[in-house]
Protein backbone atom coordinates (compact mmCIF):
# COMPACT_ATOMS: atom_id res chain seq x y z
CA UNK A 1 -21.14 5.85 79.43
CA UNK A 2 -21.94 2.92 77.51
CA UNK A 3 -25.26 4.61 75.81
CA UNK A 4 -22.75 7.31 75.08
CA UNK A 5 -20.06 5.06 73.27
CA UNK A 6 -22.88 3.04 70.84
CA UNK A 7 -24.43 6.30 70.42
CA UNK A 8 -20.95 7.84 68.91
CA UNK A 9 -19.95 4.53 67.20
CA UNK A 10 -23.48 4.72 65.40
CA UNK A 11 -22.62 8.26 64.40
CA UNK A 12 -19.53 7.26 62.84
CA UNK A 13 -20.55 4.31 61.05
CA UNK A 14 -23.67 6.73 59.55
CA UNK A 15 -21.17 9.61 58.41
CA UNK A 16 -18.74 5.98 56.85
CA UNK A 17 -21.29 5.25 55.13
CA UNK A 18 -23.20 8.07 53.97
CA UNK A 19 -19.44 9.64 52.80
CA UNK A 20 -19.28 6.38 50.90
CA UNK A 21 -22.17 6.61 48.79
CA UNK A 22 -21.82 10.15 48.26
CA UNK A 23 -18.60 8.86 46.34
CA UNK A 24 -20.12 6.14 44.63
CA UNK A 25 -22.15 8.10 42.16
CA UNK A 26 -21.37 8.17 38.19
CA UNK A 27 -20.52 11.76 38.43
CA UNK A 28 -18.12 11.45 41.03
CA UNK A 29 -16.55 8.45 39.62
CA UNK A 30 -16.24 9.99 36.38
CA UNK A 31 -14.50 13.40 38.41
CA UNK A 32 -12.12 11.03 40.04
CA UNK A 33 -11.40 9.41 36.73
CA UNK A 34 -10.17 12.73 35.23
CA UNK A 35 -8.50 13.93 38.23
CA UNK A 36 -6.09 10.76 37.72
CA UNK A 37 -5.04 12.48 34.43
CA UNK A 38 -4.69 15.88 36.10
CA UNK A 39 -3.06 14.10 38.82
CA UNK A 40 -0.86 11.93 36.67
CA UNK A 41 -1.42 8.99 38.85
CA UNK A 42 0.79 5.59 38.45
CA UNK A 43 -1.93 3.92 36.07
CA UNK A 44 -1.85 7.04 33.66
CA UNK A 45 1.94 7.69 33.53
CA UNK A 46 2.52 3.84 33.20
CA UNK A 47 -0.20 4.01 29.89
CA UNK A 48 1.83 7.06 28.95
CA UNK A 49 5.34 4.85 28.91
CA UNK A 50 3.36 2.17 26.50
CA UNK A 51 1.81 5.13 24.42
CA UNK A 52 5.19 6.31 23.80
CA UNK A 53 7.02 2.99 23.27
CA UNK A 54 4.27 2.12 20.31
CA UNK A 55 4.14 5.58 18.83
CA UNK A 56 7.20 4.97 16.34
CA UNK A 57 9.55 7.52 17.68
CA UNK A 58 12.72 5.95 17.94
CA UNK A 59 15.15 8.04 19.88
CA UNK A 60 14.77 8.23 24.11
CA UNK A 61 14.68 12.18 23.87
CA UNK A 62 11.44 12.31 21.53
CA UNK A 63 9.41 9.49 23.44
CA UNK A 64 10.39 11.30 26.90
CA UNK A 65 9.32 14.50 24.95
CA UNK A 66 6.05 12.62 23.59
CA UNK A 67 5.43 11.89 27.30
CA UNK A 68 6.08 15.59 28.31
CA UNK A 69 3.55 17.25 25.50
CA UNK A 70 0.75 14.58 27.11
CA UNK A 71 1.32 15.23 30.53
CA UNK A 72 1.14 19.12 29.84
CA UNK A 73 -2.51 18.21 28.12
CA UNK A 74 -3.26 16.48 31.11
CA UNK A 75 -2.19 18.33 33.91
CA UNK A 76 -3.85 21.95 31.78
CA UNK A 77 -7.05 19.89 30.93
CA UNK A 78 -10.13 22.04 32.52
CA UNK A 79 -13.58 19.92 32.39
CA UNK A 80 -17.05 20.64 33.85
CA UNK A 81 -19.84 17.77 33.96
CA UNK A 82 -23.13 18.74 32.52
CA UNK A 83 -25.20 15.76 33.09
CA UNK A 84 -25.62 12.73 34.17
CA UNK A 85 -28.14 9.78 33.38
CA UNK A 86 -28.66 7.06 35.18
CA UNK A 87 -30.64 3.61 34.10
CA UNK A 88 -30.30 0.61 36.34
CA UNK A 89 -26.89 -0.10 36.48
CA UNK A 90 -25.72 1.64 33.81
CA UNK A 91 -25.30 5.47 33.12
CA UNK A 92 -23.49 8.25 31.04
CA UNK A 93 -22.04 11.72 32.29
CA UNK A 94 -21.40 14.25 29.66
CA UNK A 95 -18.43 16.34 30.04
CA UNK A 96 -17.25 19.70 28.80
CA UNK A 97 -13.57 19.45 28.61
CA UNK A 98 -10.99 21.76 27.49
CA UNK A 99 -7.50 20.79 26.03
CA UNK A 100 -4.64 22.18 24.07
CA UNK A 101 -5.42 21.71 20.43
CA UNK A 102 -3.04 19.46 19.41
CA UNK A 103 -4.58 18.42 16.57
CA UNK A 104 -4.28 21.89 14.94
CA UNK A 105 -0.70 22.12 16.13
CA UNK A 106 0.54 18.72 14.47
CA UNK A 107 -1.38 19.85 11.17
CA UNK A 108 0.54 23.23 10.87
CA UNK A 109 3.75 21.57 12.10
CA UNK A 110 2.76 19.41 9.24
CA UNK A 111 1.91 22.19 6.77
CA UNK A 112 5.29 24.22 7.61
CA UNK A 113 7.41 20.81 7.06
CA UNK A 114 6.00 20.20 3.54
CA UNK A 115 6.26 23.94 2.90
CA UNK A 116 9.93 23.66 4.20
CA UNK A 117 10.92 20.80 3.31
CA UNK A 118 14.22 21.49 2.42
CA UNK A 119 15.38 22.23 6.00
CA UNK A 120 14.29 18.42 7.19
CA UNK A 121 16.51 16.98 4.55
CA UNK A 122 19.44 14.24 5.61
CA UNK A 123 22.57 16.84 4.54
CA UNK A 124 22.73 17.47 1.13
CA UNK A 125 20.32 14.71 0.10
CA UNK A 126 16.77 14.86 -0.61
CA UNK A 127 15.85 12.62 2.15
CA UNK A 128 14.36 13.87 5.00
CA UNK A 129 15.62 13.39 7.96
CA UNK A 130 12.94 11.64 10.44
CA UNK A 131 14.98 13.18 13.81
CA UNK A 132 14.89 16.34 12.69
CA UNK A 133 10.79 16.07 11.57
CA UNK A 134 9.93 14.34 14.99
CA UNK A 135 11.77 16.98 16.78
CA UNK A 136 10.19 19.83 14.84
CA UNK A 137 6.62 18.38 15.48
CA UNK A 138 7.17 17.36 18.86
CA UNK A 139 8.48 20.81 19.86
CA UNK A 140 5.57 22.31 17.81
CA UNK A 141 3.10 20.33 20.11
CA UNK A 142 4.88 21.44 23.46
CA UNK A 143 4.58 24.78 22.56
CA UNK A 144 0.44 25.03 21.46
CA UNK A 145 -1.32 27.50 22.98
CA UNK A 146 -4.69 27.24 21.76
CA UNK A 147 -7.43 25.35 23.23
CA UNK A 148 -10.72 23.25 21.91
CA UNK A 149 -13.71 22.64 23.60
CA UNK A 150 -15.57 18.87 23.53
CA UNK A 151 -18.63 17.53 24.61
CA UNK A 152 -17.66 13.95 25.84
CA UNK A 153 -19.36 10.91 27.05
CA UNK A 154 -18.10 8.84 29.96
CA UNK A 155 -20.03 5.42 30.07
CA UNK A 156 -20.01 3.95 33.22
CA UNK A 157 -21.50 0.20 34.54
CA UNK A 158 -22.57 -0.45 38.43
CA UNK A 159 -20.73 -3.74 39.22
CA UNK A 160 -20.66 -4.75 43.13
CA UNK A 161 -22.66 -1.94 43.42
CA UNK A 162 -19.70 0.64 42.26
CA UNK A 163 -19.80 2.54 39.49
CA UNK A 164 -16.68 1.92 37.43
CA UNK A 165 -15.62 3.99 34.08
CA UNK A 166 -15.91 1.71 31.39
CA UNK A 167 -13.13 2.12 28.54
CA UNK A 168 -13.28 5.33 26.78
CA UNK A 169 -13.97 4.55 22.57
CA UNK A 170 -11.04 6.02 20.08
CA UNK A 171 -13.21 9.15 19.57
CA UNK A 172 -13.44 10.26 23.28
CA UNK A 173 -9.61 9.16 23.40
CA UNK A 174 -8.68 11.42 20.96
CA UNK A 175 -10.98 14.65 22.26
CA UNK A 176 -9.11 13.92 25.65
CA UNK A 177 -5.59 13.79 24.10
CA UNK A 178 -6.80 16.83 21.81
CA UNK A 179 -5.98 15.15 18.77
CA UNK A 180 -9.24 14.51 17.39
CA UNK A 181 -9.58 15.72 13.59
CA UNK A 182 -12.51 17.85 13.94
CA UNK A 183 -12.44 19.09 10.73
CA UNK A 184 -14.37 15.75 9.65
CA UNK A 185 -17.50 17.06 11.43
CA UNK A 186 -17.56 20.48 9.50
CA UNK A 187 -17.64 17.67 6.04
C-alpha cells in the first residue's frame, strides 16, 4: 500500500509540474496576457479608470462611455500567434490581432464635425460646444463596425525562470486599442 501511495504522489507531482511548464512558455504567457483584456480582469479595468480620468473628458457620462467603447475593443478583440522566438531569457511572439478600427471612426467623426460644424456650436454662438463634440465622437466610436488587422510584437523577459510580458511600446498600444494612425505607413 505504501509502494502504491509514493507511486501516485510521484504521479501527481510529475503531471504539477509538467502542467506548470507547459504554462510557462512565451506563447502562453503572451495568450494569458490578452485573455486579461478579453477577460477584463481587475488590472485592465483599473488601467481603464486612469485612461479615462487623464483623457480630458470632463463629464462622468463620457469617461464611463470612454470606458465602454474600450471594453467593447477588448472583449471583440480576435488574435492568433504566429511565432515565437526564443533567445536565452528573452523572446518575442508575433501576434495577428483584430480590433474595431477606431482610428478610422474618430477621423470621420472628425471629418463630419468640421463639415458640420454648425450643429456643435454653444446656442447661437460660434463656439462649439465641447459636450456636444465628445458625445458625437464618443458615440461614433461605440458604434464602429469595421475592423483592422495588425501584426504585433509582444516582448517578453524570463525572470525567476517565468516569462513575464514586458510593457507594450506606444505603437503596439495603439494597434491594441485600434487607434493607431496607419495612414503614416502608406507615406
Amino acid at each position: 500500500m505504501k509502494k502504491l501511495f509514493l507511486v501516485f504522489a510521484f504521479l501527481l507531482v510529475l503531471v504539477g509540474c509538467s502542467c506548470d511548464f507547459n504554462m510557462n512558455t512565451p506563447t502562453k504567457k503572451t495568450e494569458e496576457f490578452l485573455m486579461r483584456y478579453k477577460n477584463l480582469d481587475e488590472g485592465v479595468l483599473s488601467d481603464l479608470e486612469l485612461s479615462s480620468e487623464a483623457s480630458g473628458l470632463t463629464t462622468t457620462e463620457h469617461k464611463d462611455k470612454y470606458i465602454d467603447v474600450m471594453k467593447r475593443q477588448y472583449q471583440d478583440m480576435n488574435y492568433e500567434v504566429t511565432g515565437e522566438n526564443i533567445d536565452g531569457d528573452t523572446s518575442s511572439v508575433e501576434v495577428k490581432i483584430k480590433v474595431y478600427d477606431l482610428y478610422k471612426a474618430r477621423k470621420n467623426a472628425e471629418d463630419y464635425i468640421d463639415e458640420h460644424e454648425d450643429e456643435f456650436y454653444v446656442d447661437d454662438t460660434t463656439n462649439r460646444d465641447l459636450l456636444k463634440v465628445n458625445e458625437y465622437l464618443l458615440d461614433e466610436l461605440y458604434k464602429a463596425s469595421e475592423y483592422v488587422e495588425y501584426t504585433i510584437t509582444i516582448n517578453l523577459i524570463k525572470e525567476d525562470n517565468k516569462w513575464v510580458v514586458e510593457d507594450l511600446d506606444t505603437i503596439t498600444k495603439e494597434k491594441l486599442h485600434g487607434t493607431y494612425n496607419y495612414e503614416n505607413d502608406n507615406k
